[in-house]
N, C-alpha and C. Protein backbone atom coordinates (compact mmCIF):
# COMPACT_ATOMS: atom_id res chain seq x y z
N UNK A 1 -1.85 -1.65 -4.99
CA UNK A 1 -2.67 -0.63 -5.61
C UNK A 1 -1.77 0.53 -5.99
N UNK A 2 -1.78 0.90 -7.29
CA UNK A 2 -0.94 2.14 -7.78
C UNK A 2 -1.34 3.52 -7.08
N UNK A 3 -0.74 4.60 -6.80
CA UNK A 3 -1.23 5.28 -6.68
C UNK A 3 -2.68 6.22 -7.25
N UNK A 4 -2.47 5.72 -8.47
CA UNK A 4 -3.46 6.69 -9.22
C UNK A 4 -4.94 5.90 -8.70
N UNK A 5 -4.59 4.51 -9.22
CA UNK A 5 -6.06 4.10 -8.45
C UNK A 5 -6.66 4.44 -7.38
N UNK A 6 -5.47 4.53 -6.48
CA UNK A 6 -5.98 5.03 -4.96
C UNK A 6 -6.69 6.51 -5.09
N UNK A 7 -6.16 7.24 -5.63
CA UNK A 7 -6.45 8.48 -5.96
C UNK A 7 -7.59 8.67 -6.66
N UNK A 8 -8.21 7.62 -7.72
CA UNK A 8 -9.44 7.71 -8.31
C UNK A 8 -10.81 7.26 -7.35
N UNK A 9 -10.08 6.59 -6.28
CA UNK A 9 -10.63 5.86 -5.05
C UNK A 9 -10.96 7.16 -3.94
N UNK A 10 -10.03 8.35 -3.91
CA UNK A 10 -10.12 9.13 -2.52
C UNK A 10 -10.42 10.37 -3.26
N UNK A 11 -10.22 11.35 -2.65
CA UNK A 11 -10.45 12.65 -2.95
C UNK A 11 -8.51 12.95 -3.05
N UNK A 12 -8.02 12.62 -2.98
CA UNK A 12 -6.85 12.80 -2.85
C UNK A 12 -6.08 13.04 -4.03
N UNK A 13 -4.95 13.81 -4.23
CA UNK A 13 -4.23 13.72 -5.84
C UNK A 13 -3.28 12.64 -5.60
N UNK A 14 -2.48 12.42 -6.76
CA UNK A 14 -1.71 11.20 -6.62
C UNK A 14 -0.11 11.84 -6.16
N UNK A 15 -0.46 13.28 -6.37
CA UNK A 15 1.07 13.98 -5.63
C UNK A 15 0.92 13.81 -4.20
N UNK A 16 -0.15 14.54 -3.39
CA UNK A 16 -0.46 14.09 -2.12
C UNK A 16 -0.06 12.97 -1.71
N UNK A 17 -0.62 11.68 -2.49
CA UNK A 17 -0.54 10.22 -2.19
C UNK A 17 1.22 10.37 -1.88
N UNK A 18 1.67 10.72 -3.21
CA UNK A 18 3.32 10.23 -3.60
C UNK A 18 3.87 11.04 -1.55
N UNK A 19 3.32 12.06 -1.84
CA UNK A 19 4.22 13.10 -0.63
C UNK A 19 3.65 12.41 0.73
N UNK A 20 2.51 11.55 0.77
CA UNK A 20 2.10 11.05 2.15
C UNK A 20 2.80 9.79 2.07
N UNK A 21 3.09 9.02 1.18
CA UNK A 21 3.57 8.15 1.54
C UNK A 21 5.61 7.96 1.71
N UNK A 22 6.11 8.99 1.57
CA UNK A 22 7.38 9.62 1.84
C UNK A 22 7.25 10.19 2.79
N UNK A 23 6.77 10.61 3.68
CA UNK A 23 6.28 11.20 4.83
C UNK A 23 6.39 13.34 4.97
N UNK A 24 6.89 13.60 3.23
CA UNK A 24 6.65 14.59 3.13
C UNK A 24 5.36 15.67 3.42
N UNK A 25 4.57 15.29 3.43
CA UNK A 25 3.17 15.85 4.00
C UNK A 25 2.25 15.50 4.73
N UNK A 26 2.12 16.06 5.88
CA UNK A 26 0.39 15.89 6.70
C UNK A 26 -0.64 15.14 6.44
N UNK A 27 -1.85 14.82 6.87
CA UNK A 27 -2.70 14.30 6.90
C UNK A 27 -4.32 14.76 7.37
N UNK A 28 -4.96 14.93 6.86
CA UNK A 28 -6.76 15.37 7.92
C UNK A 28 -7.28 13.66 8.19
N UNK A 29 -8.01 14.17 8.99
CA UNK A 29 -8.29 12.83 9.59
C UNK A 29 -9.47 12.21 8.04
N UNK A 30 -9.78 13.44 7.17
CA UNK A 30 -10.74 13.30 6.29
C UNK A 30 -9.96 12.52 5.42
N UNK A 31 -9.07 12.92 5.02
CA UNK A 31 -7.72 12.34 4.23
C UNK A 31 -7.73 10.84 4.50
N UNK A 32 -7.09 10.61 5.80
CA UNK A 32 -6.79 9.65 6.29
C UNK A 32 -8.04 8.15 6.16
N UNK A 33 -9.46 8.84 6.62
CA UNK A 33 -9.91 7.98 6.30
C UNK A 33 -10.72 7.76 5.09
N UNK A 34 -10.50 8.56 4.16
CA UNK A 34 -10.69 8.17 2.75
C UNK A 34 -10.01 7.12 1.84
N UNK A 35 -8.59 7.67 2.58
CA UNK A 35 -7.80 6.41 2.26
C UNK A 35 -7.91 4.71 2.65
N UNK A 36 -8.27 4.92 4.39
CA UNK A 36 -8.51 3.79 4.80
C UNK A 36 -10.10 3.14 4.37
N UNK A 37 -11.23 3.63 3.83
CA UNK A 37 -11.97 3.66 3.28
C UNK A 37 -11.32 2.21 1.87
N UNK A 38 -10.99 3.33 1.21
CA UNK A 38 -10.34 3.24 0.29
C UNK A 38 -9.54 1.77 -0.13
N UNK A 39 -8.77 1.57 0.72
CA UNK A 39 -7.71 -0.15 1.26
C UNK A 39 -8.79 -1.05 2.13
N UNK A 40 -9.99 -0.51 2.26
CA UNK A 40 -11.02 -1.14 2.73
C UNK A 40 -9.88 -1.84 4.07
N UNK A 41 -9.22 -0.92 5.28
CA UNK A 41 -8.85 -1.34 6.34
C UNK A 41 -9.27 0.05 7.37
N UNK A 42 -9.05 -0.35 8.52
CA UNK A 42 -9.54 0.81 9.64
C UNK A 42 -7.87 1.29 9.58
N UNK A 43 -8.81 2.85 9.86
CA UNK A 43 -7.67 4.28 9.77
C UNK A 43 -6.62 3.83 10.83
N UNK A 44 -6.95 3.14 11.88
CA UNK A 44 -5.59 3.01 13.07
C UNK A 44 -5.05 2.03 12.40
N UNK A 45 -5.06 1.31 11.78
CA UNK A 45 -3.86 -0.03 11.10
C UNK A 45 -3.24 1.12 10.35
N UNK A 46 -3.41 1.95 9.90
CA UNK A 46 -2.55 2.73 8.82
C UNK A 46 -1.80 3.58 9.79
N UNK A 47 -2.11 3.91 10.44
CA UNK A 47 -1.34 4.69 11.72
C UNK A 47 -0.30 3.78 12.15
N UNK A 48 -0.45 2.61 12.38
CA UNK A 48 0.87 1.90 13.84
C UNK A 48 1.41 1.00 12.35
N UNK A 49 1.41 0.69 10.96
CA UNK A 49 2.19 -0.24 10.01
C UNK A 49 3.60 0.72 10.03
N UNK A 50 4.39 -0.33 9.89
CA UNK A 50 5.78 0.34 10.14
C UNK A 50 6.90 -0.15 8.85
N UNK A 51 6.42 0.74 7.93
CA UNK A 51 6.71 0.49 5.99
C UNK A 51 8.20 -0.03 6.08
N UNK A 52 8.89 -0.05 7.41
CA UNK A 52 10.18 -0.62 7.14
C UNK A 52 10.49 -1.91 7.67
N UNK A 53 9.52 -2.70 8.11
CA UNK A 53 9.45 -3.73 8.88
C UNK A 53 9.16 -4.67 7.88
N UNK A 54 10.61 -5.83 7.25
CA UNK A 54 10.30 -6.52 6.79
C UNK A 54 10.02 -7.77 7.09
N UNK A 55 9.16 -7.63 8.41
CA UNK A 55 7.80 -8.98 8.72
C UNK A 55 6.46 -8.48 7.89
N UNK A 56 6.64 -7.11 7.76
CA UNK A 56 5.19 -6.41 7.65
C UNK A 56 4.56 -7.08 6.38
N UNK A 57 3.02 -7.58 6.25
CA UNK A 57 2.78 -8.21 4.87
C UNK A 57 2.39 -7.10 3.84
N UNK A 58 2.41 -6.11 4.13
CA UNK A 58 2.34 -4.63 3.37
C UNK A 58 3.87 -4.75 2.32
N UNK A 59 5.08 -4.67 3.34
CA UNK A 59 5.93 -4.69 2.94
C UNK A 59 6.51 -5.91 1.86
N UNK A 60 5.93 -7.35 2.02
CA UNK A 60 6.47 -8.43 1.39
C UNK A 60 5.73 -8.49 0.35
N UNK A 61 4.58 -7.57 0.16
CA UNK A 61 3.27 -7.86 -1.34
C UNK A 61 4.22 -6.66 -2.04
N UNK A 62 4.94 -5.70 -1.83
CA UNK A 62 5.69 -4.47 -2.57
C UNK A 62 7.06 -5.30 -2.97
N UNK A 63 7.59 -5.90 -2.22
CA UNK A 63 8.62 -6.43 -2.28
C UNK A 63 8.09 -7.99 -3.90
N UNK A 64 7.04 -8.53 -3.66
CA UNK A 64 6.75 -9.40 -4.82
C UNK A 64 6.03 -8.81 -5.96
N UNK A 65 5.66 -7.75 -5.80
CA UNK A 65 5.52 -6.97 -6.85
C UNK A 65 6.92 -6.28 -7.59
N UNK A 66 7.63 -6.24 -7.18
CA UNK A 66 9.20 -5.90 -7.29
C UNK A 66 9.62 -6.69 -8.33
N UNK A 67 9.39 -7.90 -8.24
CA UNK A 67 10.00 -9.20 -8.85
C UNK A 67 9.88 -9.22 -10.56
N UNK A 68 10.48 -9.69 -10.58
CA UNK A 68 10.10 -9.53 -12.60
C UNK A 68 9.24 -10.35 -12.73
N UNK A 69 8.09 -10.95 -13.60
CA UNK A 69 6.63 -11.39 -13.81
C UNK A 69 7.28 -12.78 -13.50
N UNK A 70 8.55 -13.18 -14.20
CA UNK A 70 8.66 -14.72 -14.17
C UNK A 70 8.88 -15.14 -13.04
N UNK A 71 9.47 -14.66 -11.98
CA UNK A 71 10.11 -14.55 -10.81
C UNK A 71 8.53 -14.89 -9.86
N UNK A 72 8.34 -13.84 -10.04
CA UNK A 72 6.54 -13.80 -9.57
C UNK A 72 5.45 -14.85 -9.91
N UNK A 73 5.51 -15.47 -10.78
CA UNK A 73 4.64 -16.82 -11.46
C UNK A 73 5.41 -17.81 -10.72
N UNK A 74 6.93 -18.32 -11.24
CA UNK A 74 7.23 -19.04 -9.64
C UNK A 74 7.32 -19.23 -8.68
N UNK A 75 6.92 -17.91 -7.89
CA UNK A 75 6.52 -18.11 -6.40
C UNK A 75 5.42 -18.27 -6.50
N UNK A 76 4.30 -17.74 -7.34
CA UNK A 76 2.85 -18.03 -6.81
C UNK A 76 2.28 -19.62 -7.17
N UNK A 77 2.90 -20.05 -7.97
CA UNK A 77 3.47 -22.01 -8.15
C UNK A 77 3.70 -22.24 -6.98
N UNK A 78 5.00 -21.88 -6.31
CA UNK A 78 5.21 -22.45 -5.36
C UNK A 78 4.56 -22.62 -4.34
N UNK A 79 3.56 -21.15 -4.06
CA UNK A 79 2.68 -21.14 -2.84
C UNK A 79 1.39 -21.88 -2.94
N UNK A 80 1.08 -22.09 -4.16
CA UNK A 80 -0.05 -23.14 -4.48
C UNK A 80 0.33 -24.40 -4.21
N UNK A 81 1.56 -24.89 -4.71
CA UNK A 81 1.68 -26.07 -3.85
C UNK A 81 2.08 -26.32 -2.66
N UNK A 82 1.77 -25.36 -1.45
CA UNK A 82 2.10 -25.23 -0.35
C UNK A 82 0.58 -25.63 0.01
């Protein structure tokens, strides 16, 4: 989810978003669970995910979004025939 969507999703701006997710700025718990609202997950999973943990499946859907489209169509081939 891009930021802006999220942002059309919360009460939140998408600078906020950019600065919460760099760990440049704070949080209200109102914040917090607008967001989790929002990712349709509970506010404590967003608390203990650890954005540098590459087991995390947060981290490996950013990481295949990364990929250039063609790159990305052959893995999702591949996982279909899994």
């Amino acid at each position: 989810m891009s930021q802006e969507t999220l942002a059309a999703l919360t009460s939140v701006s998408v600078s906020s978003i950019s600065q919460l997710e760099h760990g440049k700025q704070g949080f209200s718990d109102k914040t917090l669970k607008s967001i989790a609202d929002a990712l349709e997950v509970q506010a404590g999973w967003l608390l203990s995910r650890d954005p540098t943990d590459p087991d995390d499946v947060w981290t490996l859907a950013e990481q295949i979004r990364a990929l250039p489209v063609d790159k990305r169509e052959q893995l999702r081939r591949m996982i279909a025939v899994l």
